[in-house]
C-alpha atoms as a PDB file:
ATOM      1  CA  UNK A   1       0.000   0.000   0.000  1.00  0.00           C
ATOM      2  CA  UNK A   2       1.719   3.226  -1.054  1.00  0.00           C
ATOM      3  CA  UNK A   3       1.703   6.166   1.113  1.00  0.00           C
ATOM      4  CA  UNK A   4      -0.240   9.262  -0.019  1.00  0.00           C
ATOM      5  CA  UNK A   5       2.158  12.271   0.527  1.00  0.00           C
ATOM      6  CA  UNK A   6       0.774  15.716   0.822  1.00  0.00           C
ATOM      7  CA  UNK A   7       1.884  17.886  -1.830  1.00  0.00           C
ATOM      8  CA  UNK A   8       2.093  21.599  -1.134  1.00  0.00           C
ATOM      9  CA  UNK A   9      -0.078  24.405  -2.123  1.00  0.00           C
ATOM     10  CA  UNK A  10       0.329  27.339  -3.774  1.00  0.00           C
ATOM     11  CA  UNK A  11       0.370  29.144  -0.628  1.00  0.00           C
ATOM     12  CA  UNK A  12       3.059  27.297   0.989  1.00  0.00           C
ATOM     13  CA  UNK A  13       4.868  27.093  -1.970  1.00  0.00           C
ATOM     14  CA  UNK A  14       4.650  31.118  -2.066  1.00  0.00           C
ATOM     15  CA  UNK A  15       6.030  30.935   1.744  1.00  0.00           C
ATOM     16  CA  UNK A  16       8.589  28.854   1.211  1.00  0.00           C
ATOM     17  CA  UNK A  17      10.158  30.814  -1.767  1.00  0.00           C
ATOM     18  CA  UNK A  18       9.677  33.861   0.296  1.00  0.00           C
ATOM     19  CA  UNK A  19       7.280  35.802  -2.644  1.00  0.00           C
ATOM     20  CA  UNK A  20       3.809  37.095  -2.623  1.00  0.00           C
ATOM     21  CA  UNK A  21       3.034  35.778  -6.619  1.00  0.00           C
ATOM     22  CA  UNK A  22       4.719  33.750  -8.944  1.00  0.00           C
ATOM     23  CA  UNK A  23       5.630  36.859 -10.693  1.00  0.00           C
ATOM     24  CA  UNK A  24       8.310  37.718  -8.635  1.00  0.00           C
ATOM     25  CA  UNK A  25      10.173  34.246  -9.109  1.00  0.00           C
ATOM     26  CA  UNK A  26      13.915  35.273  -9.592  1.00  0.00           C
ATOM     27  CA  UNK A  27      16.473  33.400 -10.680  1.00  0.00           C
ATOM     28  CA  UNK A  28      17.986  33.025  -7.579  1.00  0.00           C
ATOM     29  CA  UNK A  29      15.165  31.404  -6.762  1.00  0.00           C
ATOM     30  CA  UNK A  30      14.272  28.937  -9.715  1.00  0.00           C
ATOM     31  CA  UNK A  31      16.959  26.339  -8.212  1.00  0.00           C
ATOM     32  CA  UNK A  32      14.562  26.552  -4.878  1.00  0.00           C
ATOM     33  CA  UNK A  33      11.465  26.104  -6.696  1.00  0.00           C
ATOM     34  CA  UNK A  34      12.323  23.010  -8.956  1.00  0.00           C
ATOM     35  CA  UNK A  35      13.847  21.392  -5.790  1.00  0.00           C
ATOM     36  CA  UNK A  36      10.028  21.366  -4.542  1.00  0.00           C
ATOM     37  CA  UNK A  37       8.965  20.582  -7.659  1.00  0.00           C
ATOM     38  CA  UNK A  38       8.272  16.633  -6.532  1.00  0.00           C
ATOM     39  CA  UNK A  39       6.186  17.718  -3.373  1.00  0.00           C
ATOM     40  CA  UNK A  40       4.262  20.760  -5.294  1.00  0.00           C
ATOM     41  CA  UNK A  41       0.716  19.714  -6.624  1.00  0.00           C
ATOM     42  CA  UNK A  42       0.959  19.967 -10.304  1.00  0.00           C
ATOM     43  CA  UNK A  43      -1.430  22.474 -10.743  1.00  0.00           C
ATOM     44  CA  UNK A  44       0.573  24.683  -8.491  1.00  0.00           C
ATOM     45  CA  UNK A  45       3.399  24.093 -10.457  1.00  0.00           C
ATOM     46  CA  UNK A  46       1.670  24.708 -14.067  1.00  0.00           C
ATOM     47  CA  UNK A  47       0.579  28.299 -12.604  1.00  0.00           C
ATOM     48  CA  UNK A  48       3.863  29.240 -11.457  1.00  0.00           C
ATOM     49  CA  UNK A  49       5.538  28.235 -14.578  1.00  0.00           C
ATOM     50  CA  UNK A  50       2.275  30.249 -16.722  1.00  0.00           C
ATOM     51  CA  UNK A  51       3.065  33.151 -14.315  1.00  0.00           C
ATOM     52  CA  UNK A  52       6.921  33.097 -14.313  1.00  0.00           C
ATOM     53  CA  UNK A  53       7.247  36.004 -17.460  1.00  0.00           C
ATOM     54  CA  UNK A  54      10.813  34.958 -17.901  1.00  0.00           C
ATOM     55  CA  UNK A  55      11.071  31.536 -17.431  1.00  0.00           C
ATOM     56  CA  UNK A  56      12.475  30.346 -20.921  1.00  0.00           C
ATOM     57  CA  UNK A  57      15.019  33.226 -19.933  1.00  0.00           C
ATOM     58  CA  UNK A  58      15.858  32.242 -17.111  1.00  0.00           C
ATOM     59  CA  UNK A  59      16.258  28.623 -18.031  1.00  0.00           C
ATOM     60  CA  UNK A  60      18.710  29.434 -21.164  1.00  0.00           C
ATOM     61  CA  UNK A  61      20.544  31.337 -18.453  1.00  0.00           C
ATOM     62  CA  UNK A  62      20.993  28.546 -15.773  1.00  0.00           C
ATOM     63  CA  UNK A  63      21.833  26.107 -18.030  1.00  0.00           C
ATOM     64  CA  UNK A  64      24.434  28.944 -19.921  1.00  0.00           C
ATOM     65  CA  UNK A  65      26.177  29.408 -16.593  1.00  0.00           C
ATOM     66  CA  UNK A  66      26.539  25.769 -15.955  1.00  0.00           C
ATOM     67  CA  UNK A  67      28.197  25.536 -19.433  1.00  0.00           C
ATOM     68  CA  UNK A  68      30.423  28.432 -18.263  1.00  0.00           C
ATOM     69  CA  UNK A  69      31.315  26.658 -15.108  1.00  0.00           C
ATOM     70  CA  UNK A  70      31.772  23.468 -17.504  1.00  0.00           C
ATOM     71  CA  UNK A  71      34.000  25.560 -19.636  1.00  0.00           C
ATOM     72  CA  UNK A  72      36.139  27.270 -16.949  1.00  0.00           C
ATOM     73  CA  UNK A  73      36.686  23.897 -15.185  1.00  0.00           C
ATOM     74  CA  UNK A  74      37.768  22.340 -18.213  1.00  0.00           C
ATOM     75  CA  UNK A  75      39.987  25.171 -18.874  1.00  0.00           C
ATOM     76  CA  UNK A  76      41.710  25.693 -15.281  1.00  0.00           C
ATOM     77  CA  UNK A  77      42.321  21.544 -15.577  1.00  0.00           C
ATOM     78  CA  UNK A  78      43.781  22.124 -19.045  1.00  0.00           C
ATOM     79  CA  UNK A  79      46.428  24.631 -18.410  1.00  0.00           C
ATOM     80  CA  UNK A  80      47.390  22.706 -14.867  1.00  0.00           C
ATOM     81  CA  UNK A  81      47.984  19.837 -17.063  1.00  0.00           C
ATOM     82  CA  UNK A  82      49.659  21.436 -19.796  1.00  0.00           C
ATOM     83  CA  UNK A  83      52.209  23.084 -16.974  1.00  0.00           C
ATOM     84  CA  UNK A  84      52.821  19.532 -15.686  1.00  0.00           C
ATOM     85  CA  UNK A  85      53.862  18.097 -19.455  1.00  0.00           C
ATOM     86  CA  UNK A  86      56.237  21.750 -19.861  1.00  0.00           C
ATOM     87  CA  UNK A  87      58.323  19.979 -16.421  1.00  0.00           C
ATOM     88  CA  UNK A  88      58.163  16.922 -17.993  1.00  0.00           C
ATOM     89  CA  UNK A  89      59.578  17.608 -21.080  1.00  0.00           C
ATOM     90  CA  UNK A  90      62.151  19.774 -19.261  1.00  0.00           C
ATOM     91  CA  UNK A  91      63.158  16.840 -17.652  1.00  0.00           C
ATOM     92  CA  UNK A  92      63.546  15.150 -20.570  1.00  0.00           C
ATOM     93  CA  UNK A  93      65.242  17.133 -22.595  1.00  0.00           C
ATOM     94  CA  UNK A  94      68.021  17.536 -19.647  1.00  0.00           C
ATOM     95  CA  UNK A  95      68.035  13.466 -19.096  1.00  0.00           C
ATOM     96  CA  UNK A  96      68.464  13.332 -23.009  1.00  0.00           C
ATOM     97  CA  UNK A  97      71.253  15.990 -23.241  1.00  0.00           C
ATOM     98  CA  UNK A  98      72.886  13.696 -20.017  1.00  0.00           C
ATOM     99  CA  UNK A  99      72.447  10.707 -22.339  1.00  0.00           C
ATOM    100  CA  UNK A 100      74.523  12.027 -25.390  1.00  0.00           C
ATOM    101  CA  UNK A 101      77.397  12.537 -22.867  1.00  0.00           C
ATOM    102  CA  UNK A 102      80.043  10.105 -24.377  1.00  0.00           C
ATOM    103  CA  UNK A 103      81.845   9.686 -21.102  1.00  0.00           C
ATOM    104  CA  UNK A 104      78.612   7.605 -19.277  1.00  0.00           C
ATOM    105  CA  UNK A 105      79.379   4.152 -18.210  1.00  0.00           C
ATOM    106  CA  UNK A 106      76.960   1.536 -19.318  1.00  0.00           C
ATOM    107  CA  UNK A 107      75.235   1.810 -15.849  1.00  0.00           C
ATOM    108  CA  UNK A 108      74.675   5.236 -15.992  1.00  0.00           C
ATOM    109  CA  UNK A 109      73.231   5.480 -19.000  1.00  0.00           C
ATOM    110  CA  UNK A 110      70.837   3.187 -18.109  1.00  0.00           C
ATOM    111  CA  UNK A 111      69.974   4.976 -15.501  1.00  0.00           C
ATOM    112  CA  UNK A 112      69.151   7.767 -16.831  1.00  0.00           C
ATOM    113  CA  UNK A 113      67.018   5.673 -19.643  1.00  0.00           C
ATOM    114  CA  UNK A 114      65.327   4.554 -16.763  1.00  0.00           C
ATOM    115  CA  UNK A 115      64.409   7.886 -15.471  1.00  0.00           C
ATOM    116  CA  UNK A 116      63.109   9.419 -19.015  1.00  0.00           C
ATOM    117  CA  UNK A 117      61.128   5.771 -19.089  1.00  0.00           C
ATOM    118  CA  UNK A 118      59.615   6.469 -15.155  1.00  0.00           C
ATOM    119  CA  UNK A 119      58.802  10.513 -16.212  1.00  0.00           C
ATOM    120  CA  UNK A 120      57.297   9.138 -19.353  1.00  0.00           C
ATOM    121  CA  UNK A 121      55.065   6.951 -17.420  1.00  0.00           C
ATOM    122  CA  UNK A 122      54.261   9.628 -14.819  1.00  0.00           C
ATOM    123  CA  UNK A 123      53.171  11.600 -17.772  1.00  0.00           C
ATOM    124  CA  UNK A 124      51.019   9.344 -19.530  1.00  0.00           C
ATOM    125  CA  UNK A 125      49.626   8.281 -15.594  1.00  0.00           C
ATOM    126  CA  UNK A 126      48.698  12.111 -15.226  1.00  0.00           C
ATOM    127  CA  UNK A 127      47.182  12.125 -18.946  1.00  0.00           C
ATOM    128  CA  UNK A 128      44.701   9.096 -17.630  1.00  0.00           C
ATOM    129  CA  UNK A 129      43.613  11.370 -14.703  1.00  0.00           C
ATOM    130  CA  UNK A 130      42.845  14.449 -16.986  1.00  0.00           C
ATOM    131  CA  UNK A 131      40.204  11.820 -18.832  1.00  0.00           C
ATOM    132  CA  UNK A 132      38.856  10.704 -15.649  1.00  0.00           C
ATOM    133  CA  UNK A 133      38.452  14.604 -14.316  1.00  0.00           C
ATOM    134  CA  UNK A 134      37.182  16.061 -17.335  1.00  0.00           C
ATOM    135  CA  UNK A 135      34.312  12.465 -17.208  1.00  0.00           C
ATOM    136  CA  UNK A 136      33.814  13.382 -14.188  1.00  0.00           C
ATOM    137  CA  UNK A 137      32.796  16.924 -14.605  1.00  0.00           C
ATOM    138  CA  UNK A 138      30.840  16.226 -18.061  1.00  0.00           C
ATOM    139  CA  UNK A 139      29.243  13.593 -15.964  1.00  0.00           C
ATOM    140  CA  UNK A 140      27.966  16.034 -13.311  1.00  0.00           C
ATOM    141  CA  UNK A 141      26.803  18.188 -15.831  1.00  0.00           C
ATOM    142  CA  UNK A 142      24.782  16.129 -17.041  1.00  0.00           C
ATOM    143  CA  UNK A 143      23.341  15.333 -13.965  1.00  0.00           C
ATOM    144  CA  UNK A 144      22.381  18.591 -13.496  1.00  0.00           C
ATOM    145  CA  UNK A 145      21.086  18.910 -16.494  1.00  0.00           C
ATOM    146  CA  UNK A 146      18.727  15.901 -16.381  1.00  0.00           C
ATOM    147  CA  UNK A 147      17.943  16.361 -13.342  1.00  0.00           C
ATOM    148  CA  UNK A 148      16.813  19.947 -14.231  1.00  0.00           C
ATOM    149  CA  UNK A 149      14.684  18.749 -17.472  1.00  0.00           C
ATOM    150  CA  UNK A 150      13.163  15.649 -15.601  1.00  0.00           C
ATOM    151  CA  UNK A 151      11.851  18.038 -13.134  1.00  0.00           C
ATOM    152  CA  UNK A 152      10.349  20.223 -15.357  1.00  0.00           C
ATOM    153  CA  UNK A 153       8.229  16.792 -17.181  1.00  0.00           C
ATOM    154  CA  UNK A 154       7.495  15.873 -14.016  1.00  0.00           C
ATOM    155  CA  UNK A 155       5.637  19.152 -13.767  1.00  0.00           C
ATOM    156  CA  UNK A 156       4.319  19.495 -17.435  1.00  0.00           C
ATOM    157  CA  UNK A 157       3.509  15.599 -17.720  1.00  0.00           C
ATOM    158  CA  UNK A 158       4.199  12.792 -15.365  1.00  0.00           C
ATOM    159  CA  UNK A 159       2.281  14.440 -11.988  1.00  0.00           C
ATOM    160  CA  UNK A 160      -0.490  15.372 -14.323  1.00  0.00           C
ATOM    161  CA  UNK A 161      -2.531  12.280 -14.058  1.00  0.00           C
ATOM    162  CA  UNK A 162      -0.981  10.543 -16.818  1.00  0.00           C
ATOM    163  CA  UNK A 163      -1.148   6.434 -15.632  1.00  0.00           C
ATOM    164  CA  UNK A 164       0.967   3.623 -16.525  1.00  0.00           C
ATOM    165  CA  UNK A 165      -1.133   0.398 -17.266  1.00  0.00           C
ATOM    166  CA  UNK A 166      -0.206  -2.255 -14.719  1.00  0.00           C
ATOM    167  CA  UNK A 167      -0.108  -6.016 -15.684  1.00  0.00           C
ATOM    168  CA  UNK A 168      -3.039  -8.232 -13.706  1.00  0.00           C
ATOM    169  CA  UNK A 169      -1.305 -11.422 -14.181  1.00  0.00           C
ATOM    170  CA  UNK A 170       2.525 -12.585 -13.873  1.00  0.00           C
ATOM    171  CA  UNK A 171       2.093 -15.315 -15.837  1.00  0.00           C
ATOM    172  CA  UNK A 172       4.304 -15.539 -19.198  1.00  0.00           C
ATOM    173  CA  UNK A 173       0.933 -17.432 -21.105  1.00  0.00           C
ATOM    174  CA  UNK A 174      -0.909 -14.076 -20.508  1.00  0.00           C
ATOM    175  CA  UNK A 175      -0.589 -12.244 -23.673  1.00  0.00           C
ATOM    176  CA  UNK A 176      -4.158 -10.611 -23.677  1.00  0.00           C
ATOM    177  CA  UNK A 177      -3.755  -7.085 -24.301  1.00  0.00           C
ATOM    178  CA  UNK A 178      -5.864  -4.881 -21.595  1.00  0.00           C
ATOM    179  CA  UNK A 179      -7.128  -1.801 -23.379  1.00  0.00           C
ATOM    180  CA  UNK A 180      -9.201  -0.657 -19.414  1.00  0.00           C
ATOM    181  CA  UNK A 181      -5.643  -0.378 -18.359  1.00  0.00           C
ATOM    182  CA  UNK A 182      -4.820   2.554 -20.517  1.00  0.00           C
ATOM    183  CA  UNK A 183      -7.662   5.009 -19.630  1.00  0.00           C
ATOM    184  CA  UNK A 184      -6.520   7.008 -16.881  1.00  0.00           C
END
């Protein structure tokens, strides 16, 4: 038996956000709103969407800032790991102008073959990182994003008294299509 959870009114919904009409919905306050979004009635929701004048707006912005934040992350990484290659390759190049040193013994030189292998591997360790990070953030993002959209069709669609037809019978012989289970 499933639990029938009050969802909040317009009213409260008004309280809560700390405005007198929908009208005055900022963007400072959208994040707010579509985190209630699950316990608002739909109807509640619907109005304050109808009543929001710059909603579309406001949306386009959100998601524009995220994609700046996306951007800037990305970009900060990028330059961190392009400073980390630069000391590499400095440290290369020195090991490599050690190397052409005629006077090296045998064991030196592999030594210092050694140490370009081990800075070659710490590079291409730290290059396997930088793809996990930048998943990581594009993952997130995405997150946000969906979680974002699959609030809003929560409000436009799914809490609107759309039903899913159920099955009456678990058994695999019981192909007879239903049509009472599709009218909502």
């Amino acid at each position: 038996m499933a639990i029938k959870v009050a969802q909040l009114t317009e009213k409260q919904v008004l309280s809560k956000l700390g405005i007198s009409d929908f009208r005055h919905l900022s963007k400072n306050k959208i994040m707010t709103f579509f985190s209630m979004l699950p316990n608002m009635d739909p109807e509640v929701a619907k109005k304050a969407i109808e009543q929001f004048p710059t909603y579309a707006n406001t949306v386009k912005e959100i998601i524009s800032e995220y994609k700046g934040f996306l951007e800037k992350a990305l970009s900060d990484n990028t330059e961190s790991v392009q400073s980390y290659y630069a000391v590499c390759n400095s440290i290369l190049d020195t090991l490599s102008k050690m190397l052409e040193q005629e006077d090296l013994s045998f064991e030196e030189k592999t030594y210092i073959i050694e140490q370009m292998i081990y800075v070659e591997s710490q590079a291409s360790k730290k290059d396997t990182e930088n793809k996990k990070h930048r998943i990581k953030i594009v993952g997130w993002a995405s997150v946000v994003v969906i979680s974002f959209i699959g609030s809003l069709a929560a409000v436009l669609g799914a809490n609107s008294g759309m039903s899913i037809p159920t099955l009456e019978s678990d058994s695999p012989d019981d192909n007879d299509f239903d049509e009472e289970n599709l009218k909502g």
